[in-house]
Protein backbone atom coordinates (compact mmCIF):
# COMPACT_ATOMS: atom_id res chain seq x y z
CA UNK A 1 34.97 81.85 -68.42
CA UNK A 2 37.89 82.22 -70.95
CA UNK A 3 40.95 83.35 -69.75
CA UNK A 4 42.91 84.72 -72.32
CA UNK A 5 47.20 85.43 -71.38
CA UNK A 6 49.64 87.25 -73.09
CA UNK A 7 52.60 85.61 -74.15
CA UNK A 8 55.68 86.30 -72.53
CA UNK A 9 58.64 86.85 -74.17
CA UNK A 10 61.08 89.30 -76.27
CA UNK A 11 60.25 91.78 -78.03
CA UNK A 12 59.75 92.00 -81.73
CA UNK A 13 63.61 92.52 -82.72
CA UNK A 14 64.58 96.45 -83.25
CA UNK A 15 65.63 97.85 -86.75
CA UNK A 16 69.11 98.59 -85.05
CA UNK A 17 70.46 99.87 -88.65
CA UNK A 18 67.21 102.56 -89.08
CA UNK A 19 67.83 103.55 -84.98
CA UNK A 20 71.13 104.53 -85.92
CA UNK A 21 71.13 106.01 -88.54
CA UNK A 22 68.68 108.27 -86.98
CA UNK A 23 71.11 108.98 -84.19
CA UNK A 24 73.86 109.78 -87.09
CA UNK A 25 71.57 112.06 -88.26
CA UNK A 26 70.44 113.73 -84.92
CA UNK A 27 73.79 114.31 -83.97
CA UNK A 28 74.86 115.41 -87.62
CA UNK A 29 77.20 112.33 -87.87
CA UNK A 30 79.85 113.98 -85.16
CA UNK A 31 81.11 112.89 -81.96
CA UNK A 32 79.15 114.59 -79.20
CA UNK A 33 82.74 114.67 -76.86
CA UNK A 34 85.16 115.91 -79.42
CA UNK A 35 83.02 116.64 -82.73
CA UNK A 36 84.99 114.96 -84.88
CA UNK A 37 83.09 114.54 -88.16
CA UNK A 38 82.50 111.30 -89.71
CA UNK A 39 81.42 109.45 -86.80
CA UNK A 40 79.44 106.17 -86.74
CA UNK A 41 80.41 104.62 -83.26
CA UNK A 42 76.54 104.79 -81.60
CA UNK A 43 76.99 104.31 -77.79
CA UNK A 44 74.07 103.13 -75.50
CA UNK A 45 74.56 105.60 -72.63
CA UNK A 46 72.87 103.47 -70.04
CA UNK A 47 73.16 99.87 -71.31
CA UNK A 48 71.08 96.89 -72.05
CA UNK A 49 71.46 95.22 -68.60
CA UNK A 50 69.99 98.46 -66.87
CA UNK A 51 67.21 99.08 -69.82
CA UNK A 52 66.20 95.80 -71.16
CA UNK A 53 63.11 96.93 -71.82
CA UNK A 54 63.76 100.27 -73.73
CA UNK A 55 67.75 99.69 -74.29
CA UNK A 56 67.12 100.71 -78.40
CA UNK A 57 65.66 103.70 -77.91
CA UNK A 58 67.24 106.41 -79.89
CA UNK A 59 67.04 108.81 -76.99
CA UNK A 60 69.39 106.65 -74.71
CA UNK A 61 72.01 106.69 -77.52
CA UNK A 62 74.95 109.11 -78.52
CA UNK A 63 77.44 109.38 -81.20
CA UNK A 64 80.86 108.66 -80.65
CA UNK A 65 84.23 108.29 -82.75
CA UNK A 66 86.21 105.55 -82.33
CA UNK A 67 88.46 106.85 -80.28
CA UNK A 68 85.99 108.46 -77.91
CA UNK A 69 84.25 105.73 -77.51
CA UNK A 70 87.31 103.37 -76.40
CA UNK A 71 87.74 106.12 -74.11
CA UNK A 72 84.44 106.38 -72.65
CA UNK A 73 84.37 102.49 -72.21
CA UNK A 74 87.69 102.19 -70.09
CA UNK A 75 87.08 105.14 -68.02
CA UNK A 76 83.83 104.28 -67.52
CA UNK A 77 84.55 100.52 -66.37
CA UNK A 78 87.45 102.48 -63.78
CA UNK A 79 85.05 104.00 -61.80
């Protein structure tokens, strides 16, 4: 009998510069809080440590401006 396993391990490493430029693009490059145009800060809305396994999807991503997303990382770390 052969038993044949899987290797465990990471997966293949994501095109992280195609994934966001599709969010850019879905979002029509502004800032879904204040719609600022011209934005390029993509935010994982849940992050790695609670999706490893599906972290780079593009659906789990926004677009934020800079300042938006400073702001959504210190309030969200107050709560």
């Amino acid at each position: 009998m052969v038993c044949s396993k899987k290797k465990i391990g990471r997966s293949p490493k994501p095109d992280i510069a195609a994934i966001h430029e599709a969010v850019r693009k879905k979002f029509h490059g502004r800032c879904v809080l204040c719609g600022r145009p011209g934005s390029g800060h993509v935010h994982e809305v849940e992050p790695r440590s609670k999706r490893p396994l599906d972290w780079d999807d593009a659906e789990n991503m926004i677009l934020l401006c800079a300042s938006c997303h400073d702001y959504v990382h210190t309030v969200g770390t107050a709560s």
